[in-house]
N, C-alpha and C. Protein backbone atom coordinates (compact mmCIF):
# COMPACT_ATOMS: atom_id res chain seq x y z
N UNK A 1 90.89 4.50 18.62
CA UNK A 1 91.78 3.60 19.33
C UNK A 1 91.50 3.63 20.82
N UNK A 2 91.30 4.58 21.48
CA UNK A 2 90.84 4.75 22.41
C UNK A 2 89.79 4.02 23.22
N UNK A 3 88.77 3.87 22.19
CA UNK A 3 87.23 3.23 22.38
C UNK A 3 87.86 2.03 22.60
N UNK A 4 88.61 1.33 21.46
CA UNK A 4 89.07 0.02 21.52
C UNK A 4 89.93 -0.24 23.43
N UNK A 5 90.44 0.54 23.74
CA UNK A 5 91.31 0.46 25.07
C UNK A 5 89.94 0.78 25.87
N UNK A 6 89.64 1.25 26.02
CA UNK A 6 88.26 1.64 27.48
C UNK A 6 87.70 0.34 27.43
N UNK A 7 86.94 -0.23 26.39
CA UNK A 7 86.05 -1.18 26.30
C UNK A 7 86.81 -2.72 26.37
N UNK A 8 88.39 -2.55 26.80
CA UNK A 8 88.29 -3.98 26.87
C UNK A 8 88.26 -4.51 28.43
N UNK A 9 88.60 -5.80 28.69
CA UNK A 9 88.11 -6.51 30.05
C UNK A 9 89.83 -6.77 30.27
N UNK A 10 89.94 -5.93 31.43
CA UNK A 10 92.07 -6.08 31.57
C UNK A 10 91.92 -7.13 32.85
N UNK A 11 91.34 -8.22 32.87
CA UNK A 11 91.69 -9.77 33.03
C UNK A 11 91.63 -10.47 31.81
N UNK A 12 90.59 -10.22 30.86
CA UNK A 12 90.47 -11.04 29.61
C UNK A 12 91.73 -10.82 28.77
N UNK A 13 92.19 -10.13 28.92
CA UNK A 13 93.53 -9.35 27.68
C UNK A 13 94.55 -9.92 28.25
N UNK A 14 94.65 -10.05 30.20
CA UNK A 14 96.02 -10.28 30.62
C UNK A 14 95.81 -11.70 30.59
N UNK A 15 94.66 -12.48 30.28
CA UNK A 15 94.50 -14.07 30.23
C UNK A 15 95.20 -14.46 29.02
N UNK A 16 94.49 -13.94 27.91
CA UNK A 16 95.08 -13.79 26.60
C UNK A 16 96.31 -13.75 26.47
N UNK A 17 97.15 -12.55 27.10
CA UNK A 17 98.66 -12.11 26.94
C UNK A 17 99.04 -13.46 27.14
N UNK A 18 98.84 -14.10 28.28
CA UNK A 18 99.49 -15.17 28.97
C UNK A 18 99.39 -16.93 28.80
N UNK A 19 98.38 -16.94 27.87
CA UNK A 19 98.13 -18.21 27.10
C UNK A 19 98.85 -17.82 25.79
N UNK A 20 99.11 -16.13 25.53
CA UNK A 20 99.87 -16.57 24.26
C UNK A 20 101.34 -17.03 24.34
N UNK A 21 101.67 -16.50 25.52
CA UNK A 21 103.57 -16.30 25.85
C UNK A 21 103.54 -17.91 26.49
N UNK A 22 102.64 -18.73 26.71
CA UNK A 22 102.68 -20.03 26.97
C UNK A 22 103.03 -20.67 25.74
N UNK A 23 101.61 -20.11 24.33
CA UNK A 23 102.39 -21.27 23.26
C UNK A 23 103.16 -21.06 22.52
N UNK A 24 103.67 -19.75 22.54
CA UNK A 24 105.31 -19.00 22.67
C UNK A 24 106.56 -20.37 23.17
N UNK A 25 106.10 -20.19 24.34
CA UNK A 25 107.50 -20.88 24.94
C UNK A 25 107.45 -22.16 24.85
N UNK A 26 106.69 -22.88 24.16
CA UNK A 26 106.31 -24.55 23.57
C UNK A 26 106.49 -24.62 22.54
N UNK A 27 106.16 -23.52 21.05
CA UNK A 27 106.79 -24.09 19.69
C UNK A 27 107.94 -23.72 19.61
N UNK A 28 108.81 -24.72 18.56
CA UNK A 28 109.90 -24.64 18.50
C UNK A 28 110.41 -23.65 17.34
N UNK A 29 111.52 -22.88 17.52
CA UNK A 29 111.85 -21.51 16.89
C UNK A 29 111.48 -21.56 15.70
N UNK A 30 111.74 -22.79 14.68
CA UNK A 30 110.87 -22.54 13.08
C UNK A 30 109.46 -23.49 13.31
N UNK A 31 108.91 -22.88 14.06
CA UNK A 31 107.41 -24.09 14.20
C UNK A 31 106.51 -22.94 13.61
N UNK A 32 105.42 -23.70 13.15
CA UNK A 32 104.30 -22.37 13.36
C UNK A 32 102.98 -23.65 13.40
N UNK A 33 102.02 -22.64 13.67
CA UNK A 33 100.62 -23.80 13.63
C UNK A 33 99.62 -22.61 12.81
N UNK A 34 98.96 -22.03 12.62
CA UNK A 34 98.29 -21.16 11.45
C UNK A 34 99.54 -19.98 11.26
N UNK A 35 99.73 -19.72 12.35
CA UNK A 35 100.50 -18.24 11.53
C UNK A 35 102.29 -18.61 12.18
N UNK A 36 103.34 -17.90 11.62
CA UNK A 36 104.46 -18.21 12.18
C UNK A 36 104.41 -17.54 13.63
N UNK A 37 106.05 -18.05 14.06
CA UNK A 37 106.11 -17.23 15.32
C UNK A 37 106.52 -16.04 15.63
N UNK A 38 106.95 -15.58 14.49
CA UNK A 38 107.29 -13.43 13.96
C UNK A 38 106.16 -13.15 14.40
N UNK A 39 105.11 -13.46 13.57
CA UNK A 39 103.50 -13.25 13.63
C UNK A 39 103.23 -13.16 15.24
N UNK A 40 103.22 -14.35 15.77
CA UNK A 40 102.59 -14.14 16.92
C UNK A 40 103.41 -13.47 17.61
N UNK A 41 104.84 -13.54 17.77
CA UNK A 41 105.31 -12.41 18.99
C UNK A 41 105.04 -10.78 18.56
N UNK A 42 104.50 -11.12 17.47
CA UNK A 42 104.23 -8.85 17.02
C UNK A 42 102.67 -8.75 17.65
N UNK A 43 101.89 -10.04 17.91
CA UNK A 43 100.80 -10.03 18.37
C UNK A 43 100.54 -9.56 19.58
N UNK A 44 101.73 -10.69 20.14
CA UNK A 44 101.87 -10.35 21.84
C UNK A 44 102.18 -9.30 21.92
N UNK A 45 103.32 -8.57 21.36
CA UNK A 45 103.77 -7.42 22.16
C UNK A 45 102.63 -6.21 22.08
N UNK A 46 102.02 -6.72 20.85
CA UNK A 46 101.05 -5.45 20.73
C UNK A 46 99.87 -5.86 22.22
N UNK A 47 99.49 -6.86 21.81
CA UNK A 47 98.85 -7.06 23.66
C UNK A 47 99.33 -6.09 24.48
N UNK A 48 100.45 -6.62 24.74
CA UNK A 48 101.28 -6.01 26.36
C UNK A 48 101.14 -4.30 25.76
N UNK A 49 101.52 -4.27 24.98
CA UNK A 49 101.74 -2.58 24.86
C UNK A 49 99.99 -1.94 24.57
N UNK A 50 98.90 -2.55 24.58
CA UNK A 50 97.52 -2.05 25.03
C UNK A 50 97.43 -2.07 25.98
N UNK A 51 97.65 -3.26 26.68
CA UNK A 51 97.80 -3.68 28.27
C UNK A 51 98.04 -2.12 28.96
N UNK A 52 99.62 -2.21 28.67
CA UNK A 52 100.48 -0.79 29.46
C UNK A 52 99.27 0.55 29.27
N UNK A 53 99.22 0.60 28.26
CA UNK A 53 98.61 1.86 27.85
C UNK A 53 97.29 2.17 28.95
N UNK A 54 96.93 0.74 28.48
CA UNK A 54 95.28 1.08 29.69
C UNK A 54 95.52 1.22 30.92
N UNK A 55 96.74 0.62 31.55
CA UNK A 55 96.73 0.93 32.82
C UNK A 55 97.66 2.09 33.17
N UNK A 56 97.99 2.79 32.08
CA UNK A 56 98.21 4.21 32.02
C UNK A 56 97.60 4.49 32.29
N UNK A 57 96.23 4.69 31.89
CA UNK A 57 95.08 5.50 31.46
C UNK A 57 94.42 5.13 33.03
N UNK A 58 94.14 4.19 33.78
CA UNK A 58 93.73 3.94 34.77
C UNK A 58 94.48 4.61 35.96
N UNK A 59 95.45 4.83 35.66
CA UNK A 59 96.29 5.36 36.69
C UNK A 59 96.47 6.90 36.55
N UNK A 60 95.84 7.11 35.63
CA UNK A 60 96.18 9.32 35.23
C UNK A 60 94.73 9.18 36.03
N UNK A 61 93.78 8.28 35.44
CA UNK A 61 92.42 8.84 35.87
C UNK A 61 92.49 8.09 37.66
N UNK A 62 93.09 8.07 38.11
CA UNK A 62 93.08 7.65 39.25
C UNK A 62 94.24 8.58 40.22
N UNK A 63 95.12 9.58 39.78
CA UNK A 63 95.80 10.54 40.24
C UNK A 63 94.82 11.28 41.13
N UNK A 64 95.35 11.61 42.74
CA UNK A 64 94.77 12.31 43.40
C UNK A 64 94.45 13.42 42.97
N UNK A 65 93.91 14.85 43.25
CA UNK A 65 93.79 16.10 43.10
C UNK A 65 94.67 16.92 43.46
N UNK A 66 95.11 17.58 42.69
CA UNK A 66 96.32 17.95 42.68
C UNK A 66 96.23 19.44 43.20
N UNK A 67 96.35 19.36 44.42
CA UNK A 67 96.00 20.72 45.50
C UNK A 67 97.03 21.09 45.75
N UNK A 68 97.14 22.99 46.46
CA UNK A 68 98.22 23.32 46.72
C UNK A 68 99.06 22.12 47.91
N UNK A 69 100.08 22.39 47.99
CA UNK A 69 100.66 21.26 49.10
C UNK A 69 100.54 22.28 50.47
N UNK A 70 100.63 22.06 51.32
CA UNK A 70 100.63 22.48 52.89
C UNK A 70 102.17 22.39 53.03
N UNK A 71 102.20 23.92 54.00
CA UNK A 71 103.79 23.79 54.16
C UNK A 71 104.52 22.63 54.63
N UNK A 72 103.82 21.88 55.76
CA UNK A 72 104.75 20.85 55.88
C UNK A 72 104.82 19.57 54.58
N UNK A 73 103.54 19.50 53.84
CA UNK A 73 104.11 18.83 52.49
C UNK A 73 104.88 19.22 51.47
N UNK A 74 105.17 20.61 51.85
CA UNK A 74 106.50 21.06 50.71
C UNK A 74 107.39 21.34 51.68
N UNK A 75 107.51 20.97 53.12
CA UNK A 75 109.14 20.72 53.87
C UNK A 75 109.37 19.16 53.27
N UNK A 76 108.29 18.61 53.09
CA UNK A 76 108.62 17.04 53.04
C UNK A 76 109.40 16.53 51.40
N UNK A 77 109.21 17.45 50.25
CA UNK A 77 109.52 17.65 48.98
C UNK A 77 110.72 18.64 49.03
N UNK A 78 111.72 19.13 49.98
CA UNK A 78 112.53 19.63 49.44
C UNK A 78 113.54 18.99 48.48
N UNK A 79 114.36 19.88 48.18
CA UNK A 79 115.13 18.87 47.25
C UNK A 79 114.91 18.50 45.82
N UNK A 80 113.63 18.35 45.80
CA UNK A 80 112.34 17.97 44.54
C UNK A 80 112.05 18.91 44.09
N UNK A 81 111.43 18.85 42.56
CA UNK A 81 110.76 20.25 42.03
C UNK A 81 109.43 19.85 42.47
N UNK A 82 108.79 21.33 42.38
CA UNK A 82 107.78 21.23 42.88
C UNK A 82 107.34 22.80 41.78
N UNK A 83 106.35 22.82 41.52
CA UNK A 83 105.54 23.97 40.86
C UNK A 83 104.99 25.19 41.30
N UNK A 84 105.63 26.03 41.48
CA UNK A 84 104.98 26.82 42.04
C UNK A 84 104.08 28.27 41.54
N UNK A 85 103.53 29.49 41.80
CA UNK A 85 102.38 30.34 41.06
C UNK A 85 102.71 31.39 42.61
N UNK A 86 103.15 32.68 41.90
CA UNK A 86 102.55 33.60 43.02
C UNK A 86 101.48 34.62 42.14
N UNK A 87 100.76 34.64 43.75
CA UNK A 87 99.71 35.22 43.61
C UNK A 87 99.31 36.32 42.83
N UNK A 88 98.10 36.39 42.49
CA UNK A 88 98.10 37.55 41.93
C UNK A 88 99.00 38.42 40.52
N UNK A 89 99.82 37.65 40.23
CA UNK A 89 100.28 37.39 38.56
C UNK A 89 100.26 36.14 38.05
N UNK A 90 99.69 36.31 36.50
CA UNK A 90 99.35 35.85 35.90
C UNK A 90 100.15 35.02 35.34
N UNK A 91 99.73 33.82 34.84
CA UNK A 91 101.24 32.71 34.25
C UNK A 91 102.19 33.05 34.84
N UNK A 92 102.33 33.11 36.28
CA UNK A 92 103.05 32.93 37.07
C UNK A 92 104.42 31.40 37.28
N UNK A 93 103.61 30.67 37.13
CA UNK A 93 103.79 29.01 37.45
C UNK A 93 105.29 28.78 36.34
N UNK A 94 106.29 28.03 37.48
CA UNK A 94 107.33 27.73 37.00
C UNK A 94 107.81 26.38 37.58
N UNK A 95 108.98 25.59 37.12
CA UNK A 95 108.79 24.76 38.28
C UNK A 95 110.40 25.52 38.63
N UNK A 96 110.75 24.69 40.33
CA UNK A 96 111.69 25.50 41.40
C UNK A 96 112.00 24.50 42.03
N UNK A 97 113.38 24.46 42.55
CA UNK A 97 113.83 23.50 43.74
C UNK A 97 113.46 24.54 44.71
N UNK A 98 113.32 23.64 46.03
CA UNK A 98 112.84 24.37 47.03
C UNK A 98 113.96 23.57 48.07
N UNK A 99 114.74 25.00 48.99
CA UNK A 99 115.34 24.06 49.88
C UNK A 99 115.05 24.45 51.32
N UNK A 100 114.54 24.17 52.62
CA UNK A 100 114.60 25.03 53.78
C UNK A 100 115.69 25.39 54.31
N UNK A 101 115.74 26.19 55.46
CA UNK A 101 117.17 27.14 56.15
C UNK A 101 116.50 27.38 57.31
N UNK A 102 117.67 27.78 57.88
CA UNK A 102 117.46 28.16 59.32
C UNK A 102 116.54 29.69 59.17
N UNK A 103 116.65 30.45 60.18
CA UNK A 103 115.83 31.79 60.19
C UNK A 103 117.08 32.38 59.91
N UNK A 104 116.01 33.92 59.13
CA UNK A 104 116.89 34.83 58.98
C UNK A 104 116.94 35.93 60.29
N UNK A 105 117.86 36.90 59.95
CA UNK A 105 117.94 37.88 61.58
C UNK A 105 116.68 37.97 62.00
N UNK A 106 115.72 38.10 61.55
CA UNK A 106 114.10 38.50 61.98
C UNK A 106 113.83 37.56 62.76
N UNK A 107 114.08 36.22 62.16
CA UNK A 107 113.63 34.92 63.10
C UNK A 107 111.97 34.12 62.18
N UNK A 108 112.74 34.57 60.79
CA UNK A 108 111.61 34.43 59.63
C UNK A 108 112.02 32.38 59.12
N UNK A 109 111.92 31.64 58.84
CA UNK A 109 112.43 30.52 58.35
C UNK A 109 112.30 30.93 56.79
N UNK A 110 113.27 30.53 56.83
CA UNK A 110 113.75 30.72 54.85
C UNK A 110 113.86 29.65 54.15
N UNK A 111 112.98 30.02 52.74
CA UNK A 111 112.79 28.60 51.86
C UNK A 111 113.68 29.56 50.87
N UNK A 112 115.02 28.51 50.48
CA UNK A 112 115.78 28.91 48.79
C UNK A 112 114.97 28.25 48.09
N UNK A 113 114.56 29.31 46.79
CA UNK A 113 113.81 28.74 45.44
C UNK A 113 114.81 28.89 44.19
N UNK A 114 114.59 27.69 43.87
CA UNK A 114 115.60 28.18 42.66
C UNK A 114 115.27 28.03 41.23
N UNK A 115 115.05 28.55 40.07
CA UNK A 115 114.55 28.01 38.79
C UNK A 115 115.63 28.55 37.64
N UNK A 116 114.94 28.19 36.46
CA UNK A 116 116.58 28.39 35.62
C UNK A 116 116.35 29.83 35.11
N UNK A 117 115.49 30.68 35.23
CA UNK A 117 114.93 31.58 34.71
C UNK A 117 115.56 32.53 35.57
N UNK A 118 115.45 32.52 36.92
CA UNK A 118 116.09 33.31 38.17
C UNK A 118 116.80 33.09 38.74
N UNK A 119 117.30 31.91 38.92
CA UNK A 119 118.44 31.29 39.27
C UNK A 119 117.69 30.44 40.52
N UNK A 120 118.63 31.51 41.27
CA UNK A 120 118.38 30.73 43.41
C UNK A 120 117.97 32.48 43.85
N UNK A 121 116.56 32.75 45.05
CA UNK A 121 116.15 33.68 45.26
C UNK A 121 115.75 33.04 47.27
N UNK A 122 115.59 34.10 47.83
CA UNK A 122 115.07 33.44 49.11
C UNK A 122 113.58 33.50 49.15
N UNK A 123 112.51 32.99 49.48
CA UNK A 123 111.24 33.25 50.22
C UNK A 123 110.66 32.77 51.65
N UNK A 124 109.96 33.56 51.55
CA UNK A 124 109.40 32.65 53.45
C UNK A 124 108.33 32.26 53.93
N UNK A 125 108.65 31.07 54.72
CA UNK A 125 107.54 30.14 55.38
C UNK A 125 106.16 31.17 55.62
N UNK A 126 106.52 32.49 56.23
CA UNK A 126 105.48 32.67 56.81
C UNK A 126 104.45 33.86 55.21
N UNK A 127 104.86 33.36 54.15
CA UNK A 127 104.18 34.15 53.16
C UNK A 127 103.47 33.18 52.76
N UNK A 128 104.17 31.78 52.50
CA UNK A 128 103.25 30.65 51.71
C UNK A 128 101.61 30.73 51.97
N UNK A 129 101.07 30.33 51.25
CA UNK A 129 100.03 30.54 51.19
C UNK A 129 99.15 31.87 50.89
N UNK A 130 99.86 32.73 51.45
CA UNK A 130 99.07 34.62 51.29
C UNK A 130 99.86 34.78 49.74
N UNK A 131 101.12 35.02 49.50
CA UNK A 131 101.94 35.14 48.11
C UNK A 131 101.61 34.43 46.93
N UNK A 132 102.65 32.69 47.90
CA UNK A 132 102.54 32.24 46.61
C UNK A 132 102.14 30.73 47.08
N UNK A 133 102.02 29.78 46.08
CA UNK A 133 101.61 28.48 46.15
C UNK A 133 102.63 27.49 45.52
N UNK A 134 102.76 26.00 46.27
CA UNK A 134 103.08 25.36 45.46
C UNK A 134 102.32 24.06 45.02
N UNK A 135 103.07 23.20 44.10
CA UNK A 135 102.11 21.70 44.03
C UNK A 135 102.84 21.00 43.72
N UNK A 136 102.56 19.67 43.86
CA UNK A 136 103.51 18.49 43.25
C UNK A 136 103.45 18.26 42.32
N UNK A 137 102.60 18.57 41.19
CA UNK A 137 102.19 18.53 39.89
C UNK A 137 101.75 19.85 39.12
N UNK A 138 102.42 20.02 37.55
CA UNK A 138 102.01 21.06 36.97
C UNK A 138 100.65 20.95 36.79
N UNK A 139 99.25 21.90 37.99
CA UNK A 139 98.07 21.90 37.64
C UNK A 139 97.35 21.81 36.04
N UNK A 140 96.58 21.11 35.62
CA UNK A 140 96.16 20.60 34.41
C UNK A 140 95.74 21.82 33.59
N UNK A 141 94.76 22.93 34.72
CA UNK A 141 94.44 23.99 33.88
C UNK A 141 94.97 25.50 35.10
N UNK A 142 95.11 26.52 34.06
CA UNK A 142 95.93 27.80 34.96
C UNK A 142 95.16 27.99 36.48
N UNK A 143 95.97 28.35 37.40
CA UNK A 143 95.28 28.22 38.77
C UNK A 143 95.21 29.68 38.61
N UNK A 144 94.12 29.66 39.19
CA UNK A 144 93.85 31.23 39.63
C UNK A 144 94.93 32.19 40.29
N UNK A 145 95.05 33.38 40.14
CA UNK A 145 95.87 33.84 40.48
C UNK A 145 95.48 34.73 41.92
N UNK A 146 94.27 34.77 42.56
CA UNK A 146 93.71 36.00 43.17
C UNK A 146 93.69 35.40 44.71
C-alpha cells in the first residue's frame, strides 16, 4: 500500500479528487452514469483519505531534526511538554512540564519539572546541558546517555 502512495503524482490525484466532487455536485441524488453515486462518493473519499495520508508522509519526512532544544528554546516552550533524558542514565527520557522561576537564595534560576511519575521537582538553568537534556519531540531512537 505504501508503494501505491509514494508512486503517485499529488497534482494528478488532487486533479482527479476535484473533477470527481464536480460530477458529484451535477448528478442528481438517484442519477448514476456507469456506477451509482454511493459508488462514487466511497471512491472519492478513498481519494481524499490517500491524499491525507501522503501528505502525512511528506510532512513526517520533512520534520526538522529533532535536536536537544537550547535553553532559551525551552524558556520559549514552557508550559508545554517537552521530553526530557538526564545524563548518564539509561531510559532516562520522560515527558515533563517545564516551568521557569525566579532565582533561588544562590542566585541559581530555577526550572519546575513536573511528570506524573515524580510529580513537580526543581532543576537548574545552569545544569542544562552538563545533566540533563530536553527536546520538542520524543527522539525516534534512545539518545545517548554519556
Amino acid at each position: 500500500m505504501d508503494e501505491l502512495i509514494m508512486k503517485c503524482d499529488l497534482n494528478l490525484l488532487n486533479d482527479r479528487i476535484n473533477n470527481l466532487s464536480v460530477g458529484l455536485t451535477t448528478m442528481p441524488e438517484n442519477g448514476t452514469m456507469q456506477a451509482n453515486k454511493t459508488f462514487l462518493l466511497a471512491i472519492q473519499n478513498y481519494m481524499c483519505e490517500l491524499l491525507r495520508v501522503r501528505r502525512e508522509m511528506d510532512n513526517r519526512s520533512a520534520a526538522p531534526e529533532n535536536k536537544p532544544l537550547t535553553l532559551e528554546q525551552l524558556r520559549q516552550m514552557e508550559g508545554e511538554p517537552v521530553w526530557t533524558v538526564t545524563r548518564g542514565l539509561e531510559s532516562s527520557g520522560r515527558w515533563e512540564l517545564i516551568e521557569f522561576s525566579k532565582c533561588d537564595f544562590k542566585g541559581r534560576e530555577v526550572i519546575t519539572l513536573a511528570n506524573i511519575d515524580e510529580g513537580q521537582y526543581d532543576g537548574f538553568a545552569d545544569t542544562y546541558g552538563k545533566t540533563w537534556l530536553a527536546y520538542a519531540r520524543k527522539p525516534e531512537q534512545e539518545v545517548s546517555s554519556c
